[in-house]
Structures are given as C-alpha cells and as structure tokens.
N, C-alpha and C. Protein backbone atom coordinates (compact mmCIF):
# COMPACT_ATOMS: atom_id res chain seq x y z
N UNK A 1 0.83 -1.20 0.00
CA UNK A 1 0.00 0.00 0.00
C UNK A 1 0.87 1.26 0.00
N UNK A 2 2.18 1.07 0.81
CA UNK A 2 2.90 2.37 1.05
C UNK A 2 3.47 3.07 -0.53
N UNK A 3 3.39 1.91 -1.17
CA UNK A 3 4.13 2.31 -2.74
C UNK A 3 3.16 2.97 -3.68
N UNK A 4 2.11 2.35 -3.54
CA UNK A 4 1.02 3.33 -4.13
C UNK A 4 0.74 4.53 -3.76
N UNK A 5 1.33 4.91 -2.82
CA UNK A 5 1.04 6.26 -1.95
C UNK A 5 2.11 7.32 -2.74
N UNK A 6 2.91 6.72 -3.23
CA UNK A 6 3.83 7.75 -3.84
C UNK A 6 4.19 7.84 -5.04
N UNK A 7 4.67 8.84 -5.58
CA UNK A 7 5.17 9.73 -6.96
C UNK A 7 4.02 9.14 -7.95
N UNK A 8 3.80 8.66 -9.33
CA UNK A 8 2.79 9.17 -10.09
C UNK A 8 2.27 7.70 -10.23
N UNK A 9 2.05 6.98 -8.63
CA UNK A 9 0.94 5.66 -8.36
C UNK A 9 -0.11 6.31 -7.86
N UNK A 10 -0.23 7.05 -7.01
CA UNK A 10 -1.69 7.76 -6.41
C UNK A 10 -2.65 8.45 -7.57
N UNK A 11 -1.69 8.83 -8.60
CA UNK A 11 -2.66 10.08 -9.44
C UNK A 11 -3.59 9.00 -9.99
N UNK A 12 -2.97 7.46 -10.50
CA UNK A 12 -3.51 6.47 -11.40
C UNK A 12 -4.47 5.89 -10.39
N UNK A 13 -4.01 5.63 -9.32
CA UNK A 13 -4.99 5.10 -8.60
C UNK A 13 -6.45 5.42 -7.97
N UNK A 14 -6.34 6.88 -7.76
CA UNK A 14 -7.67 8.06 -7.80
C UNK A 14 -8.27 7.73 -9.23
N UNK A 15 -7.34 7.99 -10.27
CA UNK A 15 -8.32 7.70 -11.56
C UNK A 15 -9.17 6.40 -11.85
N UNK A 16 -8.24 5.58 -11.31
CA UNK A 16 -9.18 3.84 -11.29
C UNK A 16 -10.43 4.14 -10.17
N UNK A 17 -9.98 4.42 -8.58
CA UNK A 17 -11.24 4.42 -8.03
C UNK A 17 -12.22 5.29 -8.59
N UNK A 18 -11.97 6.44 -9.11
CA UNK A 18 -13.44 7.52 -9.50
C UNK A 18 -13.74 6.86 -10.66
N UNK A 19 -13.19 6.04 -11.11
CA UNK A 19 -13.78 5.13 -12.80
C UNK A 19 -14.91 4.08 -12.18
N UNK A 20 -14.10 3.39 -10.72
CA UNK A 20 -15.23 2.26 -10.31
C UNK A 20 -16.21 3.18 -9.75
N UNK A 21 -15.78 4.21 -8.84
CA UNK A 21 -17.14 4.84 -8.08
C UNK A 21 -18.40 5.27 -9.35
N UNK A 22 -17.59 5.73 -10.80
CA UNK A 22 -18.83 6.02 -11.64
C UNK A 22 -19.37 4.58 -11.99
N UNK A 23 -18.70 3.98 -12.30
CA UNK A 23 -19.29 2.34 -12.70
C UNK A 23 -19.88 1.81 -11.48
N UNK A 24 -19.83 2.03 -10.31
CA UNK A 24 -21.13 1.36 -9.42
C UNK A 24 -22.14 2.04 -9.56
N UNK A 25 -21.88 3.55 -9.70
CA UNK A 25 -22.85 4.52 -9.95
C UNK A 25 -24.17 4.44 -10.92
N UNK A 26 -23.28 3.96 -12.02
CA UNK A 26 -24.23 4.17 -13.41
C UNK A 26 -24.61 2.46 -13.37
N UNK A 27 -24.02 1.51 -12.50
CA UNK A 27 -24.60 0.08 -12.71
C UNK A 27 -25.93 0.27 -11.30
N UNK A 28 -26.39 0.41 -10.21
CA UNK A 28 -27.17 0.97 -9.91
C UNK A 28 -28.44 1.67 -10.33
N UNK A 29 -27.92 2.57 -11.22
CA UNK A 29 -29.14 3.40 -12.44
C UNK A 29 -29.43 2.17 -13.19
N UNK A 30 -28.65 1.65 -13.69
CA UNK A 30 -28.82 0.60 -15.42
C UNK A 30 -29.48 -0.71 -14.73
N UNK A 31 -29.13 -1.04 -13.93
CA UNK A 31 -29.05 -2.55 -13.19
C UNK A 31 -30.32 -2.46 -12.23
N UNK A 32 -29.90 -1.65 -11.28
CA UNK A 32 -30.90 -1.31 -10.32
C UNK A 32 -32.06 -0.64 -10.78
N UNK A 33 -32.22 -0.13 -11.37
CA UNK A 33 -33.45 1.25 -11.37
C UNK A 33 -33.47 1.97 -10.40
N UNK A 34 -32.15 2.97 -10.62
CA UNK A 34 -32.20 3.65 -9.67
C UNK A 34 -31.87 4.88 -10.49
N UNK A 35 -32.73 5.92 -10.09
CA UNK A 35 -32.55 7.26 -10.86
C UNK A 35 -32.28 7.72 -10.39
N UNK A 36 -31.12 8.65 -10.93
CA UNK A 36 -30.07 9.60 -10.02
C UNK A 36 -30.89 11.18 -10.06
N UNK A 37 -30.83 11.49 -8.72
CA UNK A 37 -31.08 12.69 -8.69
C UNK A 37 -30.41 14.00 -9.08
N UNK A 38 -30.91 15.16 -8.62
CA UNK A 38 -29.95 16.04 -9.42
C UNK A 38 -28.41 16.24 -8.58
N UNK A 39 -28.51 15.63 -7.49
CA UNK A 39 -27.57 16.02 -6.33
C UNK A 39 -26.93 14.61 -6.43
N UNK A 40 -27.33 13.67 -7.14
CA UNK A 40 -26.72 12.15 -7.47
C UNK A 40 -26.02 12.61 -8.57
N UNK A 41 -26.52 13.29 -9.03
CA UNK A 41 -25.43 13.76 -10.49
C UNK A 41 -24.06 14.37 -9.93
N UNK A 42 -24.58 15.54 -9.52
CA UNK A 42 -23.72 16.59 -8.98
C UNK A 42 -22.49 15.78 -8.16
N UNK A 43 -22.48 14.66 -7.56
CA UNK A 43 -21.44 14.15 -6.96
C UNK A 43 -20.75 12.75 -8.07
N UNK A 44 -21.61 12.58 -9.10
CA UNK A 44 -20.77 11.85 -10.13
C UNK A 44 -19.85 13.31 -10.78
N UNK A 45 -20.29 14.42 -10.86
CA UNK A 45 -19.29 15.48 -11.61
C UNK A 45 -18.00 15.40 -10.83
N UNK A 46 -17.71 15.21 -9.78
CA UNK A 46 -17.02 15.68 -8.86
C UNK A 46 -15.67 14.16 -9.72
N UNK A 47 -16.17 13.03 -9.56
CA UNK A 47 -15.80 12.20 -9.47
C UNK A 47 -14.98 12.32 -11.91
N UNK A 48 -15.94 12.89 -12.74
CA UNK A 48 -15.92 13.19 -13.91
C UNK A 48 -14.35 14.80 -13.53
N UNK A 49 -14.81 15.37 -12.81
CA UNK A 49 -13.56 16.52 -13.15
C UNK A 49 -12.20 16.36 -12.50
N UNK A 50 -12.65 14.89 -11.62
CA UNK A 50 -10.88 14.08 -11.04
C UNK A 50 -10.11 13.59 -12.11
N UNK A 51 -11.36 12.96 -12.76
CA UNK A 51 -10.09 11.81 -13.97
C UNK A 51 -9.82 13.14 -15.19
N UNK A 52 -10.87 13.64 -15.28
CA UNK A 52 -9.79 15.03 -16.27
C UNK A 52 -9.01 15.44 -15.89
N UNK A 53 -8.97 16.06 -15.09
CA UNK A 53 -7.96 17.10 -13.87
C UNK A 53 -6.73 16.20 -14.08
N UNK A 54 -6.61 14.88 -13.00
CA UNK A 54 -5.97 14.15 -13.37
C UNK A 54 -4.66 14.06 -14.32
N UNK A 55 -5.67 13.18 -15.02
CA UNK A 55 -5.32 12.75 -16.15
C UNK A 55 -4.46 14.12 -17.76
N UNK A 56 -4.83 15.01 -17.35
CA UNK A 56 -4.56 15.93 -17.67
C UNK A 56 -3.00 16.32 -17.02
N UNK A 57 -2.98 16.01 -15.86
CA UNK A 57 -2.13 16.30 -14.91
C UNK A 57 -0.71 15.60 -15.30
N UNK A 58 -1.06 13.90 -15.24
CA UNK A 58 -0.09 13.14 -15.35
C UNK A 58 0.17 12.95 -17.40
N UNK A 59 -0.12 13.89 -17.67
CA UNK A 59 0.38 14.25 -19.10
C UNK A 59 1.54 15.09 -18.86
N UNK A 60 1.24 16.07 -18.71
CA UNK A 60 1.83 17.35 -18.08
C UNK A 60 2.95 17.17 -17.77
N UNK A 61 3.27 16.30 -16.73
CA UNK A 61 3.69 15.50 -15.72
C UNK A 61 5.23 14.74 -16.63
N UNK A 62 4.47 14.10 -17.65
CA UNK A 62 5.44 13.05 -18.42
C UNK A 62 6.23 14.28 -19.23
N UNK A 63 5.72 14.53 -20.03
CA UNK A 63 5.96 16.07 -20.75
C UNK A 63 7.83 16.69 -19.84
N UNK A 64 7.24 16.87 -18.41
CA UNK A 64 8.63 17.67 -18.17
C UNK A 64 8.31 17.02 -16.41
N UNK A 65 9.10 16.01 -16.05
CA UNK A 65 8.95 15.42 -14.54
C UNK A 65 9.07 16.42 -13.68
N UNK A 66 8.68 16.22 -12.69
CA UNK A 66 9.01 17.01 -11.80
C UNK A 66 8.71 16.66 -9.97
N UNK A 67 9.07 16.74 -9.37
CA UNK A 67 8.52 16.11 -7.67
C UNK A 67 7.69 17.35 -7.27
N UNK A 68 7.66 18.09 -6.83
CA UNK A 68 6.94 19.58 -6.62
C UNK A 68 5.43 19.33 -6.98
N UNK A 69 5.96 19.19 -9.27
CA UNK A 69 4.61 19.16 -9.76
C UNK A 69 3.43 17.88 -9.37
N UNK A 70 4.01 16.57 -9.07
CA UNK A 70 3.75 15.37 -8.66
C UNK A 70 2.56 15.80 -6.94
N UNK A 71 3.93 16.75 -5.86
CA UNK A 71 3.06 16.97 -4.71
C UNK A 71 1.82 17.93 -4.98
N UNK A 72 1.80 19.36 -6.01
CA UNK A 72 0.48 19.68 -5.70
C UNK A 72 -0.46 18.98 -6.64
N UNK A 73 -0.31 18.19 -7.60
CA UNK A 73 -1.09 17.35 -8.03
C UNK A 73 -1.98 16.24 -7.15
N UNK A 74 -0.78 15.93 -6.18
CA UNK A 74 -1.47 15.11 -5.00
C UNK A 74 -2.51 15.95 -4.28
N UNK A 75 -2.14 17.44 -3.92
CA UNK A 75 -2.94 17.96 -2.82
C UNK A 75 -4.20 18.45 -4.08
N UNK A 76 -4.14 18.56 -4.93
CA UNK A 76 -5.50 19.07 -5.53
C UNK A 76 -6.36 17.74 -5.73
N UNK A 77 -5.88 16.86 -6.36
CA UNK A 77 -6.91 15.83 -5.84
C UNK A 77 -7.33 15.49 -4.83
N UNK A 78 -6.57 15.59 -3.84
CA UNK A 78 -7.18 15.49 -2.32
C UNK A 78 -8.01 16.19 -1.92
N UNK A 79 -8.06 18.11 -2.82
CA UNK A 79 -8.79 18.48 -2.26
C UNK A 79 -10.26 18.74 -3.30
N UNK A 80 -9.84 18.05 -4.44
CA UNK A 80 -11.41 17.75 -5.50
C UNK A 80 -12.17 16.44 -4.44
N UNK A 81 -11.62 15.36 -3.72
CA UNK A 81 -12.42 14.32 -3.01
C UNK A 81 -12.49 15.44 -1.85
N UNK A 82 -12.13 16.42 -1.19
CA UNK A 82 -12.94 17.20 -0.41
C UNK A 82 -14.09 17.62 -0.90
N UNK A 83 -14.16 18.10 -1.83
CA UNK A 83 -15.41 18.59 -3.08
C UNK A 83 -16.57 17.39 -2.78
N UNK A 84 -15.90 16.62 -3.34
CA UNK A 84 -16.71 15.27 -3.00
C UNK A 84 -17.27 15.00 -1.80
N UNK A 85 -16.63 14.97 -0.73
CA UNK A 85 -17.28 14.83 0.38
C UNK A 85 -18.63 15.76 1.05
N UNK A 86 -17.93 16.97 0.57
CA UNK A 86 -19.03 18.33 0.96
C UNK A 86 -20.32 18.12 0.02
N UNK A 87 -20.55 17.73 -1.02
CA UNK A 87 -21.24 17.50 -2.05
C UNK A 87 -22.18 15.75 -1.15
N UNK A 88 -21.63 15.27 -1.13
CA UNK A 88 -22.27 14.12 -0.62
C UNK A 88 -22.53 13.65 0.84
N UNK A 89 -22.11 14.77 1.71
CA UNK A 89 -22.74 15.15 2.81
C UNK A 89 -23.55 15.76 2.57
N UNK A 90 -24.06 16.94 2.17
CA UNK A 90 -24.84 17.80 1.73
C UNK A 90 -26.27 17.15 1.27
N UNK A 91 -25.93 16.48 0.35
CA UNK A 91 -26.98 15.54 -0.30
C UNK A 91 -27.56 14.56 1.49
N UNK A 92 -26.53 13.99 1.70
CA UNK A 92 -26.62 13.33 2.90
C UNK A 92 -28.03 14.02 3.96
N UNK A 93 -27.38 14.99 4.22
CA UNK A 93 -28.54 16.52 5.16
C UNK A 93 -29.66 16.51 4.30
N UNK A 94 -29.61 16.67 3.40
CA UNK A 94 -30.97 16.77 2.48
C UNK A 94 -32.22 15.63 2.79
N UNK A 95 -31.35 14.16 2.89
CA UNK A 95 -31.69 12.86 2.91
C UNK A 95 -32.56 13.10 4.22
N UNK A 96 -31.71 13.71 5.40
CA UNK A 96 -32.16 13.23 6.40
C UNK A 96 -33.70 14.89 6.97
N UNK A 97 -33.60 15.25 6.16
CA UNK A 97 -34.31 16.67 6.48
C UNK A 97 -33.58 17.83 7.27
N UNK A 98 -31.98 17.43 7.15
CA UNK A 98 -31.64 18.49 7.94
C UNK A 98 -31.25 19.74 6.83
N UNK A 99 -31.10 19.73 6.01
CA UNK A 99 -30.65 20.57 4.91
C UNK A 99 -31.87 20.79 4.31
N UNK A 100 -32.25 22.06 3.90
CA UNK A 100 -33.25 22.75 2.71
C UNK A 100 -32.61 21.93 0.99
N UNK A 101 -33.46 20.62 0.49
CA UNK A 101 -33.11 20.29 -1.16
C UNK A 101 -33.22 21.44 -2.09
N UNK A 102 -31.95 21.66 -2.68
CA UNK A 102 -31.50 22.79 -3.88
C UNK A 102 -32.97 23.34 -4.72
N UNK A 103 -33.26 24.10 -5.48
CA UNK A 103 -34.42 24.12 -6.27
C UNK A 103 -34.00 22.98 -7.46
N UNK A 104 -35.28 22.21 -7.88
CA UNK A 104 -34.89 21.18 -8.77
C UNK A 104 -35.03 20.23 -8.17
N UNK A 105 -34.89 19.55 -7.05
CA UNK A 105 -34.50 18.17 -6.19
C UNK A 105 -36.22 17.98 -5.83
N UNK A 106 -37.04 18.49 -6.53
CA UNK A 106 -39.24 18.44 -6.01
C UNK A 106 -38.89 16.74 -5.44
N UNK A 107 -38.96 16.15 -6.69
CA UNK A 107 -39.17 15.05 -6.61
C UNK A 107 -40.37 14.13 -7.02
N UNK A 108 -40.47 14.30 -8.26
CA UNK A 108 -42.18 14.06 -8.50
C UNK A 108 -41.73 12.71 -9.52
N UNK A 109 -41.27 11.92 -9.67
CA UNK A 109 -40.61 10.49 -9.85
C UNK A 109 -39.91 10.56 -11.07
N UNK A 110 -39.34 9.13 -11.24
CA UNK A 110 -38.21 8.91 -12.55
C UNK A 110 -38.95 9.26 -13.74
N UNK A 111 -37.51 9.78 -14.59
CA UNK A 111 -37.80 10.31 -16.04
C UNK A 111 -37.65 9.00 -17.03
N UNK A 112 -38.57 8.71 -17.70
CA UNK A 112 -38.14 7.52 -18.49
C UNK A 112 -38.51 8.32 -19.73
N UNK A 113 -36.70 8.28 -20.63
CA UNK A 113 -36.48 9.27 -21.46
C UNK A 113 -37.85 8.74 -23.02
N UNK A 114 -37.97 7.25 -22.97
CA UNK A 114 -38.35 6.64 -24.21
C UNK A 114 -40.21 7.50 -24.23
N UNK A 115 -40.57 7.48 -22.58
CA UNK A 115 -41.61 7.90 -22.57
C UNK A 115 -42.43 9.41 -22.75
N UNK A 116 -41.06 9.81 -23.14
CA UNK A 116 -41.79 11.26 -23.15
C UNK A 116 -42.48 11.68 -25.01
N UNK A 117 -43.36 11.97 -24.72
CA UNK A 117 -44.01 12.35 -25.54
C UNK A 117 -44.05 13.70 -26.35
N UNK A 118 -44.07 14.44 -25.04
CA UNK A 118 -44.08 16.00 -25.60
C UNK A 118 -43.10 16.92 -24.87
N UNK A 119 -42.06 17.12 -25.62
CA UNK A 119 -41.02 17.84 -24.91
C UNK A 119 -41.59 19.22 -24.46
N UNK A 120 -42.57 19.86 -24.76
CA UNK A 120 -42.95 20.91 -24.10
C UNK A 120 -43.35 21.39 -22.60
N UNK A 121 -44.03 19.80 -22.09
CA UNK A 121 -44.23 19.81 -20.68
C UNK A 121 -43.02 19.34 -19.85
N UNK A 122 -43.21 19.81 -18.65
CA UNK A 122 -41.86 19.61 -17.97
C UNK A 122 -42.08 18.53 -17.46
N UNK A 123 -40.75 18.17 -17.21
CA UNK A 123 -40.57 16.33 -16.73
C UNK A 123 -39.86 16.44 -15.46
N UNK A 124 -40.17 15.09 -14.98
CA UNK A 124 -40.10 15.09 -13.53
C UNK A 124 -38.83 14.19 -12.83
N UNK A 125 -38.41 14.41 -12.32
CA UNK A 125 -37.01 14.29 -11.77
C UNK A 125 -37.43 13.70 -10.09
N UNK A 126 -36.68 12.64 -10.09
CA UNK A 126 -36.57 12.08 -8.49
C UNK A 126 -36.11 12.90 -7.29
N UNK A 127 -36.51 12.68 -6.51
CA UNK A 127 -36.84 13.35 -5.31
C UNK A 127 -34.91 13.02 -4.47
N UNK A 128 -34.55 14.40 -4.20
CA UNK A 128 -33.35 14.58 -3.67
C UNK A 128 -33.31 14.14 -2.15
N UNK A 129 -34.39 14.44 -1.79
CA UNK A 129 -34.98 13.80 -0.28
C UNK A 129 -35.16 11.88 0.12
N UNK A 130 -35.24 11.25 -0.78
CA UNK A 130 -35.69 10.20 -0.62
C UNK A 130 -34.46 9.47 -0.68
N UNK A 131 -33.79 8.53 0.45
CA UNK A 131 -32.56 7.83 -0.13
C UNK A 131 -33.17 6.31 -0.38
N UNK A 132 -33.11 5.65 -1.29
CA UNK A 132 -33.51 4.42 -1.53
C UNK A 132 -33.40 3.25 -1.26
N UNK A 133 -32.38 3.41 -0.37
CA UNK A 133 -31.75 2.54 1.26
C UNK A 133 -30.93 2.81 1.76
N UNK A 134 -30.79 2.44 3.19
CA UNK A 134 -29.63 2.71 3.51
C UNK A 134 -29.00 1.66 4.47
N UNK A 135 -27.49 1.13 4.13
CA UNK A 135 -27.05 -0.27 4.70
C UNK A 135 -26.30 0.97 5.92
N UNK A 136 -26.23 0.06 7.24
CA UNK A 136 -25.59 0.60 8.37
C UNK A 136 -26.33 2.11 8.73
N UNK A 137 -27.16 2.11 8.43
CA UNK A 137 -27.83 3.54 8.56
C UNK A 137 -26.95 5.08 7.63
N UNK A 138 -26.87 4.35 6.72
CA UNK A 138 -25.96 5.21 5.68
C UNK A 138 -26.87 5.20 4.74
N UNK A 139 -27.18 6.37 3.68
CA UNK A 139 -27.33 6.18 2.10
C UNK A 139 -26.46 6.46 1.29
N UNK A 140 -26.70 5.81 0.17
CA UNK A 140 -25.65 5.77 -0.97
C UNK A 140 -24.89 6.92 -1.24
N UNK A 141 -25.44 7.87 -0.49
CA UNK A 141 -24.79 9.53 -0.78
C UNK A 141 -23.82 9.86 0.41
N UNK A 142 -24.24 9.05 1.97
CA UNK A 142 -23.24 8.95 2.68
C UNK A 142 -22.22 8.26 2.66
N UNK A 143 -22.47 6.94 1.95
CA UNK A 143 -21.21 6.13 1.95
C UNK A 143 -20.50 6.38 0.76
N UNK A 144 -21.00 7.27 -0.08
CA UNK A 144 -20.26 8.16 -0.82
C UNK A 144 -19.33 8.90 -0.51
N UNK A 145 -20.19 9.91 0.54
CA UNK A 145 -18.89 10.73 1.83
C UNK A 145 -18.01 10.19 2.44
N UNK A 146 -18.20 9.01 3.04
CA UNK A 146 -17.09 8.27 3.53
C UNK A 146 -15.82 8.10 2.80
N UNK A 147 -16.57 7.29 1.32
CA UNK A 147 -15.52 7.02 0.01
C UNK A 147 -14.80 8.20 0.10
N UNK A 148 -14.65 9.78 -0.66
CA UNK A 148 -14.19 10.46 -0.67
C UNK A 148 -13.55 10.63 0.58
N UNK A 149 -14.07 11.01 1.74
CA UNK A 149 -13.16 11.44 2.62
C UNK A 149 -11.54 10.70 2.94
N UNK A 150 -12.12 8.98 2.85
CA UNK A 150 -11.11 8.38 2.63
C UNK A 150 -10.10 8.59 1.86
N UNK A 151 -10.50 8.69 0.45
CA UNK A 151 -9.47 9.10 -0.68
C UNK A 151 -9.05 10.37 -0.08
N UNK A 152 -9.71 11.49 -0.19
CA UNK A 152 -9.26 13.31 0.11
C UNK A 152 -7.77 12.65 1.46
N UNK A 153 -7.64 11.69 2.39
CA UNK A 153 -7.04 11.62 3.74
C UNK A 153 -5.68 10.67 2.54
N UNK A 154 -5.99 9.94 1.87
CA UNK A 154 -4.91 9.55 1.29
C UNK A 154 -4.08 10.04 0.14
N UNK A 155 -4.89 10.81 -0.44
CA UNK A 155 -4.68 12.34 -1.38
C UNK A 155 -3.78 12.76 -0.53
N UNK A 156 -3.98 13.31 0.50
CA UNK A 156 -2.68 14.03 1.52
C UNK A 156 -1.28 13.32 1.86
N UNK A 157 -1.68 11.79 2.18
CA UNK A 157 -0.59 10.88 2.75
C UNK A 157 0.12 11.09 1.37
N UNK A 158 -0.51 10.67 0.06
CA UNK A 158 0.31 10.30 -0.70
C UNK A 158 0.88 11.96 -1.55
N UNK A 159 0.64 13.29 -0.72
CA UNK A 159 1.51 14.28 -1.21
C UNK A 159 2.39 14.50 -0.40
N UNK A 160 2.78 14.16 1.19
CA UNK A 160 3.59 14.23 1.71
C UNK A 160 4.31 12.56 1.42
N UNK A 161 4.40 11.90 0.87
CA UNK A 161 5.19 10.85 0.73
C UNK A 161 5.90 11.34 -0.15
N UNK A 162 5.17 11.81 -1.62
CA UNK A 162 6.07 12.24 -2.71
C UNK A 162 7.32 13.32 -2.40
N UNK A 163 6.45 14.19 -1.74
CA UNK A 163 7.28 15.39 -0.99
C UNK A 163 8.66 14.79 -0.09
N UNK A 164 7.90 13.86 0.62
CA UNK A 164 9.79 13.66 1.40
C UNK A 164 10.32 12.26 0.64
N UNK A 165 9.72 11.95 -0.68
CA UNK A 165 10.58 10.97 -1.53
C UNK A 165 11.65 11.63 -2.38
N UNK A 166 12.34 10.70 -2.98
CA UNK A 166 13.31 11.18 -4.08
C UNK A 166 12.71 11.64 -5.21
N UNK A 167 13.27 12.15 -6.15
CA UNK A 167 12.81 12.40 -7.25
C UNK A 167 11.81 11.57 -8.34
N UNK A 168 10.92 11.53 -8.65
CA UNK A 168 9.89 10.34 -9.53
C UNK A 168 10.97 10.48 -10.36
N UNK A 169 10.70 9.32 -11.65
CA UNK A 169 10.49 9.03 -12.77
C UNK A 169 9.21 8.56 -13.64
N UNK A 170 9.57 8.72 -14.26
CA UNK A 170 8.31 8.83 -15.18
C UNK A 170 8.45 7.59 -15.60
N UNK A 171 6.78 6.79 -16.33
CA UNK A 171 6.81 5.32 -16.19
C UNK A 171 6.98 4.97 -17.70
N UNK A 172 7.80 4.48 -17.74
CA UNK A 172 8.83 3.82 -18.76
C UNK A 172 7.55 3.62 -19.78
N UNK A 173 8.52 3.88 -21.03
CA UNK A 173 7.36 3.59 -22.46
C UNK A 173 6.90 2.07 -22.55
C-alpha cells in the first residue's frame, strides 16, 4: 500500500477508483433502477472533473517530470475528493431533512427518457430527499462521503510521501 502512496501511483490510482465509483454509480441506475437525482449527479461530476484534472495532470507530468509538480497534483486531488465529500454530505442533510433540497430536487418520480411524448411539458425528476436505502444507517450519498473522505485523507498521505521521496520518474514507455 505504502508504494502506491507515492510519486505518479496515487494520481492512477484516484483515476481507477473515481472510474469504479462512476461504474457502481451508473450500474445501480442501469441494473438497479435507480434514478439519479440532481444532487446524485452533482457528486458523479465531482468524481468526472478528477479523472480530467488528473489525467490531464499526469500528461503534463510526463511532458517535463518534476517532484513539486507530482506533490500539488497530489494535494488538488485530495482536495477535488474534499469537493466530494461536501457535495455528498450535503446531499446526505438533504436525505435526512436536515438541509433545505437545492431548487430542482421536487421530486415528482423517474424520467423515463423513451416515454416522453411531448417535450414541451416539464418532466419530472426524483426526489433529492428520498434515499432508496440505507445499509448501516448510511445512504448511498453517505457512503459516498465516507468514500471520498477516505481518498481526500490519502490524497494528503500520498503528497507528503512524494514530498519527502526522491525524485519520480516517469513510467517507462
């Protein structure tokens, strides 16, 4: 685990988990019937502007090495899964009635795109309030928060590892 924590293994490894967190995400919707709300979206973006960011990053990265560029790469992803967390707590508060749901989050049930008839009337979107279970007294939007916070806490480990490591190299053609 300690090796993944450092020089340009963490950036790849954030990109694999926010790839599975969207793939449980969207297998849930597809699999489950589960329609994402607007605040279910809003925390797949979070998880969509890591692997750009990213990935963008460790281009950059190969382009001209650097250890420095490697550590704030670490701390900005750490602090996009902060994003994440605030985003899926938030949703979380909503769940439980402690938070006022955004405008948009009504909740007047799933959009089934095949069924719409007349794009002129407005369509109805799942309810930001309703969590559709919850294992350990969590919903999918809290153990979302958890996910992130976890990552955002190893986002950090693995910018102070790079920071008091030697110099990276870049991963061989």
């Amino acid at each position: 685990m300690k090796s993944l924590l450092k020089d340009w293994k963490w950036p790849l490894v954030a990109v694999a988990t926010s790839a599975v967190m969207l793939a449980a995400a969207h297998a849930f919707e597809q699999f489950g019937g589960l329609a994402p709300c607007p605040l279910c979206l809003r925390q797949r973006e979070v998880y969509w502007a890591l692997i750009a960011m990213t990935l963008t990053g460790l281009v950059l990265w190969r382009w001209r090495p650097n250890r420095r560029f490697l550590v704030a790469l670490n701390m900005m992803i750490g602090l996009v899964f902060i994003v994440g967390v605030i985003v899926a707590f938030y949703h979380s508060g909503v769940e439980w009635g402690l938070l006022p749901p955004p405008e948009g989050c009504a909740g007047e049930g799933p959009i089934d795109p095949l069924a719409i008839q007349d794009f002129s009337k407005p369509m109805h979107v799942p309810s930001c309030t309703d969590a559709p279970f919850r294992i350990l007294g969590l919903s999918m939007a809290g153990w979302n928060g958890v996910a992130a916070a976890v990552l955002a806490v190893l986002s950090f480990v693995a910018a102070g590892a790079t920071f008091r490591g030697s110099e990276p190299t870049p991963v061989a053609d």
